[in-house]
Protein backbone atom coordinates (compact mmCIF):
# COMPACT_ATOMS: atom_id res chain seq x y z
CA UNK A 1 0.00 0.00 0.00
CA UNK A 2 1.21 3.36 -0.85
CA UNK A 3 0.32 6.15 1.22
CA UNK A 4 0.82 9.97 0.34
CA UNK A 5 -0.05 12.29 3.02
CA UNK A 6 -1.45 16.29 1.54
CA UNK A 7 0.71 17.97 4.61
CA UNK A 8 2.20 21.56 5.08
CA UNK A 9 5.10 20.50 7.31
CA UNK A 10 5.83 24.22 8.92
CA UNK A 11 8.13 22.65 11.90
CA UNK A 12 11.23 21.39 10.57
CA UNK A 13 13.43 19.27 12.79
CA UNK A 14 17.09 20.33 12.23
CA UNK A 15 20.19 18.00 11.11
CA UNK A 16 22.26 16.29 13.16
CA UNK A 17 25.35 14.81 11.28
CA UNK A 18 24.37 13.14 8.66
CA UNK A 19 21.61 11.99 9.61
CA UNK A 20 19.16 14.31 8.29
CA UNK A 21 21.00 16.55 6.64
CA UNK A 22 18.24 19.31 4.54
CA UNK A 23 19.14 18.95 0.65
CA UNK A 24 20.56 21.47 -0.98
CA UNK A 25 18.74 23.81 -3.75
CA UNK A 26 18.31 21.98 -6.72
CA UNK A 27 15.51 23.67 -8.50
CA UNK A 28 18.06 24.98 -11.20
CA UNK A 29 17.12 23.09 -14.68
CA UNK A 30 18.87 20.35 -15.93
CA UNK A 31 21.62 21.45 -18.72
CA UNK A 32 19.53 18.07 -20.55
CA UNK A 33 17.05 18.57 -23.08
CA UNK A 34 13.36 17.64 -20.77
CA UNK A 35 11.78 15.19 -22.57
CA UNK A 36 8.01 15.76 -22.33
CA UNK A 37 6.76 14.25 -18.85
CA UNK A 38 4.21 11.27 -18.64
CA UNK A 39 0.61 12.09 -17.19
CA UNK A 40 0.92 11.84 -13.47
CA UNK A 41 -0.80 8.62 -12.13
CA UNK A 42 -3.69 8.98 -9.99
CA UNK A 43 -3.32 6.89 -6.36
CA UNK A 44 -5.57 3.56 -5.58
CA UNK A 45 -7.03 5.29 -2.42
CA UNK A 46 -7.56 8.16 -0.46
CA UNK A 47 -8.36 8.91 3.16
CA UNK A 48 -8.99 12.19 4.55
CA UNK A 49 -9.05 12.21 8.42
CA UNK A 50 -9.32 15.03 10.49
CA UNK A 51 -8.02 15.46 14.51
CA UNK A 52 -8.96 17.67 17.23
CA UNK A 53 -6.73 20.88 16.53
CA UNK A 54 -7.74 24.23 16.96
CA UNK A 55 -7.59 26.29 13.23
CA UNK A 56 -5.30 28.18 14.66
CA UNK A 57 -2.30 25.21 14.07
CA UNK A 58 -0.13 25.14 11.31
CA UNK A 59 0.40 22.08 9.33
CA UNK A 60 1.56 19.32 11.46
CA UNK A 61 5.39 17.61 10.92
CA UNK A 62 4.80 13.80 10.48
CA UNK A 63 7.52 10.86 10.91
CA UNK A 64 6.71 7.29 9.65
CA UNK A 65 8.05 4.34 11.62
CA UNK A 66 6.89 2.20 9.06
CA UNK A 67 3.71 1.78 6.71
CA UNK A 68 1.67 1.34 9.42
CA UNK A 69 3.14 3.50 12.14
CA UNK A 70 3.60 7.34 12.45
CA UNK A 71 3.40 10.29 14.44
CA UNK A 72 2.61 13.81 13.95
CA UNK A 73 3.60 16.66 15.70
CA UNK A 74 1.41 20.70 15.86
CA UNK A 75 3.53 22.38 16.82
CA UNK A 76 3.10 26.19 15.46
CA UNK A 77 0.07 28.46 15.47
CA UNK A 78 -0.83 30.90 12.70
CA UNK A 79 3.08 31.24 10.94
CA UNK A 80 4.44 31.73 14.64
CA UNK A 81 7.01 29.79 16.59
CA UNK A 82 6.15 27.74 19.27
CA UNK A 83 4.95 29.30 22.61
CA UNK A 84 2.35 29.34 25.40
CA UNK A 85 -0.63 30.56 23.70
CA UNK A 86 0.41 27.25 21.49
CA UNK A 87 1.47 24.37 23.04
CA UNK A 88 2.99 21.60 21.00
CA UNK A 89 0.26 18.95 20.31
CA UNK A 90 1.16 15.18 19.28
CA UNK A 91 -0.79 11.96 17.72
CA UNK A 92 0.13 9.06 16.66
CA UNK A 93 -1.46 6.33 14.35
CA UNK A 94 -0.34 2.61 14.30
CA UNK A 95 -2.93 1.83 10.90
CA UNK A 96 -1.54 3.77 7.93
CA UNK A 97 -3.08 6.80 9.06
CA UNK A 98 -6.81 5.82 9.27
CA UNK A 99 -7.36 6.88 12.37
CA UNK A 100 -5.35 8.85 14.72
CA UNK A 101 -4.94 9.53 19.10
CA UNK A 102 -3.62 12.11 21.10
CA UNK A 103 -0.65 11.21 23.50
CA UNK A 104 0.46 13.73 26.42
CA UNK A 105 3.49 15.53 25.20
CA UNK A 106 6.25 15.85 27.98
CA UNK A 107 6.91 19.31 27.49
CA UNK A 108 4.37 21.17 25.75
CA UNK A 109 5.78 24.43 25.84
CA UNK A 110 8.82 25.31 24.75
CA UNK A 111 11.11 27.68 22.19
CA UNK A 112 11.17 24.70 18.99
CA UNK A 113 9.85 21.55 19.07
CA UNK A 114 11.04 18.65 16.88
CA UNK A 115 10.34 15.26 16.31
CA UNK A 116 11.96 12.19 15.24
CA UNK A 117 10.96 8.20 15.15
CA UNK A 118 14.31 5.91 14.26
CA UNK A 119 13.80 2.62 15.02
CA UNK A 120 10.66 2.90 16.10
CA UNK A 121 11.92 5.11 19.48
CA UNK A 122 9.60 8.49 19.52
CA UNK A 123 11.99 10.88 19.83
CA UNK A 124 10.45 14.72 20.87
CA UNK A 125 13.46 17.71 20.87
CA UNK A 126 12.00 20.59 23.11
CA UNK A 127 14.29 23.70 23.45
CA UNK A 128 15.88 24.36 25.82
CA UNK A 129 14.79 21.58 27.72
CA UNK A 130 16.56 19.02 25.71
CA UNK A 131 15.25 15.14 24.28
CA UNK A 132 12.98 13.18 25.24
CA UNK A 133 12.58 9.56 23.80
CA UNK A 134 10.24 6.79 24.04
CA UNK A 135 10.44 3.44 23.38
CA UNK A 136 6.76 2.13 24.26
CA UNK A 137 4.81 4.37 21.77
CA UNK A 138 4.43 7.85 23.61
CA UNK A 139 3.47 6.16 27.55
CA UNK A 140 6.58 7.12 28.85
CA UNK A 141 9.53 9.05 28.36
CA UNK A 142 13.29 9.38 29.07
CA UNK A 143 14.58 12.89 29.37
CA UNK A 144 17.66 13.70 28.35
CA UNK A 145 19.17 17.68 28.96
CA UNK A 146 21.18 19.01 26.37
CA UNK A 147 21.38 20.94 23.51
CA UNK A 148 22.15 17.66 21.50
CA UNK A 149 20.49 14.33 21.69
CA UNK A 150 22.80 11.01 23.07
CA UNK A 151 24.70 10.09 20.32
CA UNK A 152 22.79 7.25 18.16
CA UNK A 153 19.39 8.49 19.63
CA UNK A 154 18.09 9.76 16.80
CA UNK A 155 20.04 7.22 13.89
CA UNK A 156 18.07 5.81 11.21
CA UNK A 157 19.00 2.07 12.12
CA UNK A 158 20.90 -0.13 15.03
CA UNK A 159 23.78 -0.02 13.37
CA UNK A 160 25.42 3.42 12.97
CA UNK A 161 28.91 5.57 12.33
CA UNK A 162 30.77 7.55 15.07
CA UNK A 163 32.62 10.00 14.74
CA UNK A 164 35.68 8.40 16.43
CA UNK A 165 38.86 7.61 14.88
CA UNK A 166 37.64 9.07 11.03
CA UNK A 167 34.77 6.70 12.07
CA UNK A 168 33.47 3.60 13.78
CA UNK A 169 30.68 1.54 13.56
CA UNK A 170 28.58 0.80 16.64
CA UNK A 171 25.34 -0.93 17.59
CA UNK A 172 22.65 0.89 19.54
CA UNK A 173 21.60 -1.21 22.15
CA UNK A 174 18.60 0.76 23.03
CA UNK A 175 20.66 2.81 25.73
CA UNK A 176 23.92 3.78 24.48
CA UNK A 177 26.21 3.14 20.96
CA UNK A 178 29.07 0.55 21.82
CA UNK A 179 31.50 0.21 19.06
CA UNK A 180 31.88 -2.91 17.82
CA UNK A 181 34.79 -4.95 18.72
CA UNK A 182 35.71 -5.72 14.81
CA UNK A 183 35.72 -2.94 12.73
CA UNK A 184 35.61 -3.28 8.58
CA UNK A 185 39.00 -1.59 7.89
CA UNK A 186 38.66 1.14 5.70
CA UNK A 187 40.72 4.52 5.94
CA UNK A 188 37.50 6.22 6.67
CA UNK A 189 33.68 4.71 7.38
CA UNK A 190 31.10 7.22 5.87
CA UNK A 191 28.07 5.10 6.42
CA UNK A 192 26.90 1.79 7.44
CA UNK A 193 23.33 -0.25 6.96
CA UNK A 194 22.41 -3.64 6.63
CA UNK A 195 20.75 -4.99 3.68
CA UNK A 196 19.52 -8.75 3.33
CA UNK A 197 21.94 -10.72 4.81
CA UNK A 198 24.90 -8.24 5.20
CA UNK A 199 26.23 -5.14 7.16
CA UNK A 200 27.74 -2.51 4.76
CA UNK A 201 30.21 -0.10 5.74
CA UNK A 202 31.39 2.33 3.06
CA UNK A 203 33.76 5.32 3.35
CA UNK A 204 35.10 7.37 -0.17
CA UNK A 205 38.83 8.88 0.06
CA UNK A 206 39.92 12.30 -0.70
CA UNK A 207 40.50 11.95 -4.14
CA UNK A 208 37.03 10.47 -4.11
CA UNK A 209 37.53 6.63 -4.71
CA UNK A 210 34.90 4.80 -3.32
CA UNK A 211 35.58 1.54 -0.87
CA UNK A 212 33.69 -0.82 1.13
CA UNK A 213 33.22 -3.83 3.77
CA UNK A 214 30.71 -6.19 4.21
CA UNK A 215 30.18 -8.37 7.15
CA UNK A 216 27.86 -11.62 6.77
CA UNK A 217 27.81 -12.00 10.80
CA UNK A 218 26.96 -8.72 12.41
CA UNK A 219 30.30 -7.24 12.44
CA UNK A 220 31.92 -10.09 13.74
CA UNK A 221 34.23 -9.92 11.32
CA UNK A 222 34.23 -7.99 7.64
CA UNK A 223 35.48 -8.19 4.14
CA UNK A 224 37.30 -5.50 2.03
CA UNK A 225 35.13 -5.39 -0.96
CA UNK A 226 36.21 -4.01 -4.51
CA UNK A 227 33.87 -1.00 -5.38
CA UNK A 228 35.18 -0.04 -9.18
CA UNK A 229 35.54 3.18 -9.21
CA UNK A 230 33.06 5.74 -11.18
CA UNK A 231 34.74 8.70 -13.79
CA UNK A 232 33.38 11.35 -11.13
CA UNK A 233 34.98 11.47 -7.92
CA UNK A 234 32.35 10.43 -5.46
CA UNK A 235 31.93 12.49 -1.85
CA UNK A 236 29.81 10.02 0.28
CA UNK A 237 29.23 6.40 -0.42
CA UNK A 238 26.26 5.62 0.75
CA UNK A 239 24.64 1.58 1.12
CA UNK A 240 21.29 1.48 0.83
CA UNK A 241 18.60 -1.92 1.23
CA UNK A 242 16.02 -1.77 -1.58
CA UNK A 243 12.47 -3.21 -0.64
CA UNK A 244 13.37 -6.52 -1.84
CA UNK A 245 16.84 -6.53 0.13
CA UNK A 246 18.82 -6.22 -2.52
CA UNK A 247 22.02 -3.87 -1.22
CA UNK A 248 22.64 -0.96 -3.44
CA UNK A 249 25.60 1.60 -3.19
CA UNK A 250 25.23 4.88 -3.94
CA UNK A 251 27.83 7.72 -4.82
CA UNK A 252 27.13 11.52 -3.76
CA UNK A 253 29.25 13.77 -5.57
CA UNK A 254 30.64 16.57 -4.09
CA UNK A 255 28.23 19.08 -5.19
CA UNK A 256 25.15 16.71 -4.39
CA UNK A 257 23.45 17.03 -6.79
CA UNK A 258 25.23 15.55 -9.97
CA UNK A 259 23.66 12.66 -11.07
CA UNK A 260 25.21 9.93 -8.52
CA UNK A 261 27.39 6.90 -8.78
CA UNK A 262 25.55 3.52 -8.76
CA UNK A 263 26.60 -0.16 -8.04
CA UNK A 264 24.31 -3.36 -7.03
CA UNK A 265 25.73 -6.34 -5.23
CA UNK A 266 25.88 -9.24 -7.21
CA UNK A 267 28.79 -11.40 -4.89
CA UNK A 268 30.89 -8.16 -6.13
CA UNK A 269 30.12 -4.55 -6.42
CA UNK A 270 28.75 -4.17 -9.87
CA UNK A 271 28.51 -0.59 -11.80
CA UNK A 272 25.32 0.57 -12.81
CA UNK A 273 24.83 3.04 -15.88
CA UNK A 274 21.87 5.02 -16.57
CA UNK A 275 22.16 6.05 -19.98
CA UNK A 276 19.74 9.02 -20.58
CA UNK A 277 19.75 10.50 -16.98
CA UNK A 278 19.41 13.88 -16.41
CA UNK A 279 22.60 16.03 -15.06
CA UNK A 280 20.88 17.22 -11.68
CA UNK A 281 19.05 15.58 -9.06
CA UNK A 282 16.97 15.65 -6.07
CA UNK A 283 17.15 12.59 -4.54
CA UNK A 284 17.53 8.70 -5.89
CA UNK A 285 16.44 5.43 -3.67
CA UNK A 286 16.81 1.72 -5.02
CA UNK A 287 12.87 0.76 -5.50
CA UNK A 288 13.51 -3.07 -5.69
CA UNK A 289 14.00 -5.49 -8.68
CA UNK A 290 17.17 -4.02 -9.94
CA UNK A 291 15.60 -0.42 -10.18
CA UNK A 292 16.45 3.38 -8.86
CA UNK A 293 14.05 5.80 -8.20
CA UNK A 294 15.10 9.55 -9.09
CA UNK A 295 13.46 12.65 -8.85
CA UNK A 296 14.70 16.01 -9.33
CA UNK A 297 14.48 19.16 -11.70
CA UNK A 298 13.45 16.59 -14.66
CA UNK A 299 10.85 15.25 -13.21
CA UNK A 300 10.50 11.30 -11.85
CA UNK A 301 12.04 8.82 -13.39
CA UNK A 302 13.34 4.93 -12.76
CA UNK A 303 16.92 3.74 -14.07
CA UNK A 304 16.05 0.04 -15.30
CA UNK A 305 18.43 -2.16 -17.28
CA UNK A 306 20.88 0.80 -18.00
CA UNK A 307 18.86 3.06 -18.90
CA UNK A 308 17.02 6.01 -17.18
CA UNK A 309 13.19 6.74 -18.43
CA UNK A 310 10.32 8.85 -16.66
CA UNK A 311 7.89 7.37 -15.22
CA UNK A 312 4.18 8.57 -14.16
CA UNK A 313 4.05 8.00 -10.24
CA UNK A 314 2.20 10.06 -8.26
CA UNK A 315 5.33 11.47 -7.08
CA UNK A 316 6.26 15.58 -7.46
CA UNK A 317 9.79 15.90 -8.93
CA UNK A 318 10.64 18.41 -6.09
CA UNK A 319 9.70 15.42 -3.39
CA UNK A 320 12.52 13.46 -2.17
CA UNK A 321 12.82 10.16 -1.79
CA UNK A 322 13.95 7.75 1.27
CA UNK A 323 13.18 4.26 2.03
CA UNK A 324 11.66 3.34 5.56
CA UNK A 325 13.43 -0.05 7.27
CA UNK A 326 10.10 -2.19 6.11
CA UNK A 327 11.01 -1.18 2.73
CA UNK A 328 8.43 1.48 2.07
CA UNK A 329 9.04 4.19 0.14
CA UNK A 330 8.98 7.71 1.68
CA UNK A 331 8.43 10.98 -0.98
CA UNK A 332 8.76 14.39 1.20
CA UNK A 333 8.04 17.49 0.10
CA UNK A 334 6.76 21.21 0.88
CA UNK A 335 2.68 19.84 0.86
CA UNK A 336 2.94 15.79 1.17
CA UNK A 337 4.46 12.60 1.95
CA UNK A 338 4.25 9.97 -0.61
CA UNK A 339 4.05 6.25 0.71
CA UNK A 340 4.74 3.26 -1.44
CA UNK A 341 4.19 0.36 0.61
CA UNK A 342 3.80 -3.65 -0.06
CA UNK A 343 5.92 -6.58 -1.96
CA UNK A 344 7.26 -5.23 -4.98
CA UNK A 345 5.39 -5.60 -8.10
CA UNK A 346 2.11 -5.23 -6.16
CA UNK A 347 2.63 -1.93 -4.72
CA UNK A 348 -0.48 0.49 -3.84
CA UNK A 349 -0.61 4.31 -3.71
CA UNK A 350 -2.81 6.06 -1.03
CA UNK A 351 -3.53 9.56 -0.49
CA UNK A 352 -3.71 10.89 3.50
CA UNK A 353 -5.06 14.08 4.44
CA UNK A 354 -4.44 15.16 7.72
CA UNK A 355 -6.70 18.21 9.29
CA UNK A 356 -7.99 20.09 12.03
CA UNK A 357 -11.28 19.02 13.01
């Protein structure tokens, strides 16, 4: 099921590391010649629910767990920050967004409010009061002072990259991030993920050659894999699980937003071309049976079989595109979030709109 949600987000949670790093402006055109776009398909459902906000509240900001698990967060009144006269309210929905409940939020009022939800842990920031995180759905919480969360609180998976040592890679135990007692080897570890059956650790050098490890027993041990390397120096390597589980690596550039670097695992790191893709992107996310997703100033499109085409999703070109650890696909921008979810090949598109009552 596929599930895009018509929201304003007007609260936006800020980056920490890399974690959720804001993309840079890409709306400059493509130096390509745009090919007329497909007709934009139309979603297989839509559900329009509304909660018990005053008018008053701007557009909520909404973070999926999974397909079936979110939360959103009110959090400014009328264009204004945050404040007494509009205390930060939160839901939560655990059925794609049918229906949705209020939970107490721990500290209401406060300068800016943000929200995350990695691994499932509800994480609320709430200046200058500091973190606080939940790992039983919004019933509790752990507060944490600080300007910055604990380090691996807010990481998109269990397995993530200090900043020790040109980088480690540690496992969040639910508490704390303890590095793990093998580490893959490389001169520097950019970013780490697991993907079917193996941990990924990637790292690109100055010169921007791109290298990689992959451990088949949860970093009990690793092996120095042979990533060939692209005509464009590559800034961040990045591993990424498609849907299916197929591990993917992808190559920033520098600028971020040249057309990336792709390989697939096949047993070795294979190059993918995408003959026909357009110069400047947005965003790019493996989709699942040896496809990449793209959008950007061109419009949407899918590299399949070496090639790069547009395609007619229901997807904005300025959205941008992340995968969620179930494998659903996440499109974010300015007015919605797009949700592709189920087994690929059989994938549904929803429409959710979220209102005051």
């Amino acid at each position: 099921m596929l599930i895009i949600l018509l929201l304003l987000p007007a609260l936006t949670a800020c980056s920490i590391g890399d974690v959720r790093r804001p993309p840079p402006d890409r709306a400059s055109a493509s130096s390509r010649p745009v090919a007329s776009a497909p007709p934009v398909a139309d979603v297989d459902e839509v559900r329009h629910v509304e909660v018990a906000v005053a008018a008053r509240y701007d557009p909520p900001r909404v973070e999926f767990v999974d397909a079936e698990r979110a939360y959103a967060l009110f959090a400014t009144c009328d264009g204004r920050p945050p404040g007494r006269d509009c205390p930060a309210l939160l839901f939560a929905t655990g059925d794609g967004g049918r229906s949705w409940r209020a939970l107490p939020h721990p500290r209401p009022v406060a300068e800016n409010q943000q929200l995350y939800a990695p691994n499932g842990v509800l994480v609320l920031g709430a200046e200058p009061f500091g973190w606080y995180a939940s790992t039983d759905g919004g019933a509790t919480f752990t507060h944490y002072p600080g300007v910055s969360p604990p380090p691996g609180l807010t990481g998109p998976d269990r397995f993530q990259v200090t900043d020790e040592g040109g980088g480690r890679v540690a496992r969040w135990d639910g508490r704390r991030l303890r590095p793990l007692a093998a580490q893959p080897g490389l001169p520097r570890v950019q970013d780490v993920t697991e993907a079917g059956d193996l941990l990924v650790a990637t790292g690109a050098d100055e010169g921007g050659r791109p290298y990689a490890a992959v451990s088949t027993d949860q970093g009990r041990s690793w092996q120095r894999t042979a990533v060939p390397a692209s005509e464009d120096p590559v800034g961040v390597l990045r591993p990424v699980r498609a849907p299916d589980g197929e591990p993917w690596l992808v190559g920033e550039r520098p600028d971020r937003i040249s057309f990336p670097a792709l390989w697939q695992w096949r047993g070795v790191w294979q190059p993918v071309t995408a003959e026909g893709h357009p110069s400047r992107i947005l965003s790019v996310a493996p989709v699942g049976a040896g496809r990449v997703g793209v959008t950007g100033p061109d419009g949407v499109g899918l590299v399949v079989d070496g090639r790069y085409k547009r395609v007619s999703w229901p997807v904005r070109p300025e959205q941008q595109l992340s995968l969620l650890r179930d494998g659903t696909l996440l499109a974010r921008g300015r007015h919605e979030i797009v949700l592709n979810v189920g087994p690929v090949g059989n994938r549904r598109w929803i429409r959710l709109v979220l209102a005051a009552a």
